[in-house]
Protein backbone atom coordinates (compact mmCIF):
# COMPACT_ATOMS: atom_id res chain seq x y z
CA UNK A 1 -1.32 -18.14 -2.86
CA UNK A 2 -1.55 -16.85 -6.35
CA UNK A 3 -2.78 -13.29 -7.16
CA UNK A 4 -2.99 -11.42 -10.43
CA UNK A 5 -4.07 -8.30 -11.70
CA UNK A 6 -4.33 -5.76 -14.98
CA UNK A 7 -3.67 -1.99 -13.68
CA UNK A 8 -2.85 1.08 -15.97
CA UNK A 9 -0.56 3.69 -14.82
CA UNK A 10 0.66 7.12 -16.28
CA UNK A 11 3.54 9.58 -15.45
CA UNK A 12 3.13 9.65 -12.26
CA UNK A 13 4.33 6.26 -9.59
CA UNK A 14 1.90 4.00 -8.62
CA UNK A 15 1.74 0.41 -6.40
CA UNK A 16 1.92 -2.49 -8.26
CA UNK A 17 -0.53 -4.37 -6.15
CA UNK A 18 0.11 -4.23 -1.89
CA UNK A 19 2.55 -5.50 0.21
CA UNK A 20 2.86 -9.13 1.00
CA UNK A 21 3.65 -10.16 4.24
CA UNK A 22 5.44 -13.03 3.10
CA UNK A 23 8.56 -13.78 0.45
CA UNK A 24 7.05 -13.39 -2.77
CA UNK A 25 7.73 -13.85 -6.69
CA UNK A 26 6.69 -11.06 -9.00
CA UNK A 27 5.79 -11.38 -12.43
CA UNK A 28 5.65 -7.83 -14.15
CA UNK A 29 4.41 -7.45 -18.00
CA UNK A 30 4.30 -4.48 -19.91
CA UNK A 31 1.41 -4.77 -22.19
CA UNK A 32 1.66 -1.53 -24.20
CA UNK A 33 3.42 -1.88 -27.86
CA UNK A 34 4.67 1.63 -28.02
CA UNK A 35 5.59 2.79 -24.54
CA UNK A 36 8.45 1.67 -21.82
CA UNK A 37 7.34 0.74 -18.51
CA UNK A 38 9.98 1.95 -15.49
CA UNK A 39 10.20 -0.29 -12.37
CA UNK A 40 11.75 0.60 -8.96
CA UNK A 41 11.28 1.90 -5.11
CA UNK A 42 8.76 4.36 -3.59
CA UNK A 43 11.49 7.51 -5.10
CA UNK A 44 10.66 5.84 -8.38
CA UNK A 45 11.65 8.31 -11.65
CA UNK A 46 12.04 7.46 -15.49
CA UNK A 47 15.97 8.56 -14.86
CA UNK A 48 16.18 5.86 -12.05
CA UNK A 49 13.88 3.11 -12.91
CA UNK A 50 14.23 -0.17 -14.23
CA UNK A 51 12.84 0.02 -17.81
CA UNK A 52 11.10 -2.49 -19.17
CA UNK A 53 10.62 -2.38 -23.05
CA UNK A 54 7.19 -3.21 -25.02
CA UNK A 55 5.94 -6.05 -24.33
CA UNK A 56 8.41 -7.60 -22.40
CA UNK A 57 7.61 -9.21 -19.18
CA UNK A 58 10.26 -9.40 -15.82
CA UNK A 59 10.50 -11.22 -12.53
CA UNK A 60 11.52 -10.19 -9.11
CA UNK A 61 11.92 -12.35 -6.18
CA UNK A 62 10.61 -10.26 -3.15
CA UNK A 63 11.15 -10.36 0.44
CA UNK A 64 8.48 -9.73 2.75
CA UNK A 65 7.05 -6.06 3.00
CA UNK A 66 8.44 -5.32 -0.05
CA UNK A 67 6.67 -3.52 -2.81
CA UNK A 68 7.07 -2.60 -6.62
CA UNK A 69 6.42 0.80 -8.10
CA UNK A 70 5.59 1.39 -11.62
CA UNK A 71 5.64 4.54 -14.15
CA UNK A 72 5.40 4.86 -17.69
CA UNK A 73 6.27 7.36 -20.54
CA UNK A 74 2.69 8.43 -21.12
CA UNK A 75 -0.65 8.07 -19.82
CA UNK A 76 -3.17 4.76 -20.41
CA UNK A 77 -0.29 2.18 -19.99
CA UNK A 78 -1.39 -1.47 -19.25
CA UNK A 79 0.57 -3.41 -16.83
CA UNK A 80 -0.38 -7.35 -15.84
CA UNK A 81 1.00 -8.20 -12.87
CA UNK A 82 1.32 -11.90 -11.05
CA UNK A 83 2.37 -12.53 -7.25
CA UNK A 84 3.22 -15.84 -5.78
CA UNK A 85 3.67 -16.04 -2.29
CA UNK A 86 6.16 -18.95 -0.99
């Protein structure tokens, strides 16, 4: 099964998406051109995320009940995500 998705985040760490019951490959894009995108764990912060520059897009392979968390530098950030469950 194939889901996708568009969501904007700020400062503060959101869900990408839910939690998939099933192994699962993430695909993660930062759409903004000015601002860097952090990835990581519920605990997420800009000092221990994952960054992801403008416009660069990154993949994750996911076990079940996993879940990503995003933040960004500043408010009105888009983020396209993709999910493939195996």
């Amino acid at each position: 099964m194939i889901t996708s998705g568009t969501q904007t985040v700020g400062t503060a760490a959101v869900a990408i998406d839910g939690i998939a019951a099933s192994p699962h490959h993430m695909r993660v894009r930062n759409n903004d051109t000015t601002k860097t995108l952090f990835l990581g764990g519920p605990n997420l912060t800009a000092a221990n995320g994952l960054p992801v520059g403008k416009l660069e897009t990154i993949d994750f392979d996911m076990p079940a009940g996993e879940q990503l968390f995003m933040l960004s530098e500043g408010n009105s950030h888009s983020v396209s995500w993709l999910r493939i469950v195996q």
